[in-house]
C-alpha atoms as a PDB file:
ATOM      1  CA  UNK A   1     -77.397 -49.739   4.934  1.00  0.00           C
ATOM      2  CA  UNK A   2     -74.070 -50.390   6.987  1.00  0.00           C
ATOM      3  CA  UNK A   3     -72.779 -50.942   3.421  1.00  0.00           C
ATOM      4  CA  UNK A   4     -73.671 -47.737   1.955  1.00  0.00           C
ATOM      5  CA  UNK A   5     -72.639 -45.859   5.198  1.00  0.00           C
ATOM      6  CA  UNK A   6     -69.269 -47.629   5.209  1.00  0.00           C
ATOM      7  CA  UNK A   7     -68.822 -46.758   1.448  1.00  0.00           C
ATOM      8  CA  UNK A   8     -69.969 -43.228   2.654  1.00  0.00           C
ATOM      9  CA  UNK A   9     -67.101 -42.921   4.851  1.00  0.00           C
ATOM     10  CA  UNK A  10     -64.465 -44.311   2.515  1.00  0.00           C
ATOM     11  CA  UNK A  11     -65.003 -42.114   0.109  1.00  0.00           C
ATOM     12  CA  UNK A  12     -64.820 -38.924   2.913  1.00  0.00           C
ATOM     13  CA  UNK A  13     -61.879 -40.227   4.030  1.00  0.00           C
ATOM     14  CA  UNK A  14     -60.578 -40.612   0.568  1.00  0.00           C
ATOM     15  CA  UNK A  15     -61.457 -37.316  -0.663  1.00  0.00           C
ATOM     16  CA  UNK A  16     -60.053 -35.754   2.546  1.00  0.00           C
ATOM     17  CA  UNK A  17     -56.500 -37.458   1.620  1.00  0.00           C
ATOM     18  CA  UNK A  18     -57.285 -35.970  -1.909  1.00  0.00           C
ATOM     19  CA  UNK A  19     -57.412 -33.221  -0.538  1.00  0.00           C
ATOM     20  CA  UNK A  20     -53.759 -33.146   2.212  1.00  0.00           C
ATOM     21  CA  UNK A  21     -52.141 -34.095  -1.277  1.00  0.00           C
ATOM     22  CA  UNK A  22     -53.293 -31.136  -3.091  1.00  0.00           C
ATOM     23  CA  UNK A  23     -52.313 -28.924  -0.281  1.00  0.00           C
ATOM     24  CA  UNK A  24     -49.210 -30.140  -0.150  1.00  0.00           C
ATOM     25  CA  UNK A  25     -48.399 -30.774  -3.592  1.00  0.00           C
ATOM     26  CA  UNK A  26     -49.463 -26.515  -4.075  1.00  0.00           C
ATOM     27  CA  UNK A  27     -47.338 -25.937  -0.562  1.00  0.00           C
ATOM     28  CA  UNK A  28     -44.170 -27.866  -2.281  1.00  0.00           C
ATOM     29  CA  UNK A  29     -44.785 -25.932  -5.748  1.00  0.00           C
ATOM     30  CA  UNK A  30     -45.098 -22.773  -4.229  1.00  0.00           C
ATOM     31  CA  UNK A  31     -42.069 -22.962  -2.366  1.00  0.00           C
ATOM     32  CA  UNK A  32     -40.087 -24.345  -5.608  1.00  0.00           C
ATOM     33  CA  UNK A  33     -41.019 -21.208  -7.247  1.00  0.00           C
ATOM     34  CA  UNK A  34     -40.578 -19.169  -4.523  1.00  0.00           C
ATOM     35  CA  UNK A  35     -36.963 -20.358  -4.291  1.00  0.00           C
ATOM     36  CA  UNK A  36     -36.575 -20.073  -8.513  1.00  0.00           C
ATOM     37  CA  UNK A  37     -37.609 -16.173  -8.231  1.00  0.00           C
ATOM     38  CA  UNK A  38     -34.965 -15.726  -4.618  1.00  0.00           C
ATOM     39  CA  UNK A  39     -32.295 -17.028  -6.651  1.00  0.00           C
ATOM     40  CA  UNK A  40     -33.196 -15.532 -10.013  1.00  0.00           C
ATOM     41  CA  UNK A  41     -33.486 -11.970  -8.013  1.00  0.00           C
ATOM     42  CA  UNK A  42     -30.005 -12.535  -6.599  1.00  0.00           C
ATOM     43  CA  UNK A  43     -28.559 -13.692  -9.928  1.00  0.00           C
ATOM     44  CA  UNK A  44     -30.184  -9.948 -11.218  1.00  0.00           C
ATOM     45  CA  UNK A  45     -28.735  -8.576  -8.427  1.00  0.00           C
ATOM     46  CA  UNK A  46     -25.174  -9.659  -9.294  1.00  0.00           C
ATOM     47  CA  UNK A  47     -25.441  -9.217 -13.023  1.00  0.00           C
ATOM     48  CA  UNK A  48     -25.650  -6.143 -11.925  1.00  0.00           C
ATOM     49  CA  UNK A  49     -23.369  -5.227  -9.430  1.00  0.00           C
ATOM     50  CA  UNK A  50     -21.022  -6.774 -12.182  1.00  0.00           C
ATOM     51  CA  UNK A  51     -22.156  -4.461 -14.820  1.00  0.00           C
ATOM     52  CA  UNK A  52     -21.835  -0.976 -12.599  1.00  0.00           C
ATOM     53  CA  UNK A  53     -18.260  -2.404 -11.651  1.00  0.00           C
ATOM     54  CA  UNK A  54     -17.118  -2.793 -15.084  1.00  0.00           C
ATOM     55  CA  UNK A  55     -18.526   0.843 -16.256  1.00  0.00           C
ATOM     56  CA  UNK A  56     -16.360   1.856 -13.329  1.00  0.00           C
ATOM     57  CA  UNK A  57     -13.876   0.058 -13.928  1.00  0.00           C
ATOM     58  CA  UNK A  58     -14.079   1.151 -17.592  1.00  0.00           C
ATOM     59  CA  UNK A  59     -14.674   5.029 -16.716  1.00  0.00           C
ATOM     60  CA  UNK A  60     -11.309   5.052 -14.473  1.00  0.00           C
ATOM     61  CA  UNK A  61      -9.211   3.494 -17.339  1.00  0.00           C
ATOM     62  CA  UNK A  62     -10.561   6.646 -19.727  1.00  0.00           C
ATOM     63  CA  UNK A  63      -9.470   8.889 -16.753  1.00  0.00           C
ATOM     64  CA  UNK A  64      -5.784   7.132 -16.485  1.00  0.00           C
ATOM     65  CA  UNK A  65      -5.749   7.161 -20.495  1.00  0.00           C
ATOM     66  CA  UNK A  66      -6.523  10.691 -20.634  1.00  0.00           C
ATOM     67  CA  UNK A  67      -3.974  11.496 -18.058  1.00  0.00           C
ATOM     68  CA  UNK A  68      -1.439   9.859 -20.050  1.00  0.00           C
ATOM     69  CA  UNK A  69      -2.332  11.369 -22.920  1.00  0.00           C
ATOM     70  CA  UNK A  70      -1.873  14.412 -21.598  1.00  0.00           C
ATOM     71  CA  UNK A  71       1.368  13.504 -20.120  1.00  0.00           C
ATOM     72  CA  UNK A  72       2.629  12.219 -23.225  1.00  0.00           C
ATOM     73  CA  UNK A  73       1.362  15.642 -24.875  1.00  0.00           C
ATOM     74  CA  UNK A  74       2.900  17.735 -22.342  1.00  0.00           C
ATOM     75  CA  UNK A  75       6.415  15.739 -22.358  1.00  0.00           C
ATOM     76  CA  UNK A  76       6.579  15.620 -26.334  1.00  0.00           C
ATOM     77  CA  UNK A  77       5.784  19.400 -27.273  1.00  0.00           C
ATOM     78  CA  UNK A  78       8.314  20.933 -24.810  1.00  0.00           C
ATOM     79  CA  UNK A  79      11.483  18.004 -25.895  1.00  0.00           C
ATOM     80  CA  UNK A  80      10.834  18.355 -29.342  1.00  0.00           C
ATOM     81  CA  UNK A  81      10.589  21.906 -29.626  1.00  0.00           C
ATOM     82  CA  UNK A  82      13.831  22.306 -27.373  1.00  0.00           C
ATOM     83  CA  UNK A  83      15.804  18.944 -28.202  1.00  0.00           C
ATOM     84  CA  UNK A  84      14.721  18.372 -31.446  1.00  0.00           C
ATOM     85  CA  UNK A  85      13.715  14.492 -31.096  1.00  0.00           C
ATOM     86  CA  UNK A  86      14.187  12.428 -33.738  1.00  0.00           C
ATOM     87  CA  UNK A  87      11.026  12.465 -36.398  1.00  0.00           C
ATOM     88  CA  UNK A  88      10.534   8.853 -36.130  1.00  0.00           C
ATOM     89  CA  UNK A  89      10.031   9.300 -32.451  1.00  0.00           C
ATOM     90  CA  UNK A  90       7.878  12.005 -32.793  1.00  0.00           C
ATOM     91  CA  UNK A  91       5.658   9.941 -35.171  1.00  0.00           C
ATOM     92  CA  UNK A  92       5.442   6.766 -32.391  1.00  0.00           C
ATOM     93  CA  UNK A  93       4.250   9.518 -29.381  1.00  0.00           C
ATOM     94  CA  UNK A  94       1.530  10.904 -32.144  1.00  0.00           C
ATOM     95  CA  UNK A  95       0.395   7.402 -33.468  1.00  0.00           C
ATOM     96  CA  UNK A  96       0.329   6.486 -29.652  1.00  0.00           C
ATOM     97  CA  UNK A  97      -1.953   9.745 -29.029  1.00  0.00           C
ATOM     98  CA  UNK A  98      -4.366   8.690 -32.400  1.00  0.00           C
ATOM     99  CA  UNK A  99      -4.886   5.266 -31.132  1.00  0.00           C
ATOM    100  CA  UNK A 100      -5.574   6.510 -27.383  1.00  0.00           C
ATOM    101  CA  UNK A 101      -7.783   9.113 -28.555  1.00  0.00           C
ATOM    102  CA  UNK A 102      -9.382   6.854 -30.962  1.00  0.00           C
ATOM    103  CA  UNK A 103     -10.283   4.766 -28.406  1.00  0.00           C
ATOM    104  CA  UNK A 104     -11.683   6.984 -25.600  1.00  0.00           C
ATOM    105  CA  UNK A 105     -14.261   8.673 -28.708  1.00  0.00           C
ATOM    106  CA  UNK A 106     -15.064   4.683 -28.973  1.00  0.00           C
ATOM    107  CA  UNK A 107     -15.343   4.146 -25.343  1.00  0.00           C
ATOM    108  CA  UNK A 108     -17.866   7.281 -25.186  1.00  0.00           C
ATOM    109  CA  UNK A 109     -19.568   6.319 -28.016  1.00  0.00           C
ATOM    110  CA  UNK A 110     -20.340   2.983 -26.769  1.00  0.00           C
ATOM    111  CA  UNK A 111     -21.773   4.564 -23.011  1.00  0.00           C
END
């Protein structure tokens, strides 16, 4: 009877332990993935930050492009027309103004 008592109590004892591991085992996995999903939040968080810094970024190089542009418009109609500029460097200002425009309608396009 002592035996079976004895054996009683191991396995109590033993299935108690069982149990402390388990617990902490899920304690130690829960905080693993609670730390994965902090850092993966902050990691979305920068991404994008990034992202809305680079649209502004790209949205104040349109404005400065279209300010030059109109700049360059402004100083090439009024010199030509009174100077009479060279034709060759009439053609560099409007190839300038094709490519610039060119690429604000692709910069729009792409937002």
């Amino acid at each position: 009877m002592d035996f079976q008592n004895e054996n009683h109590e191991s396995n109590i004892q033993f299935q108690s332990e069982k149990i402390e591991v388990l617990k902490s085992k899920a304690s130690a996995d829960a905080s693993r993935w609670e730390q994965e999903f902090t850092f993966k939040k902050k990691q979305e968080m920068i991404n994008e930050n990034l992202w809305k810094e680079e649209v502004l970024l790209r949205r104040e190089e349109m404005e400065l492009s279209r300010a030059e542009l109109q700049l360059i418009e402004t100083n090439s109609k009024p010199s030509s027309a009174l100077t009479g500029h060279s034709t060759m460097h009439n053609s560099d200002d409007e190839r300038f103004l094709e490519i610039s425009r060119s690429n604000h309608d692709a910069y729009h396009f792409i937002i």
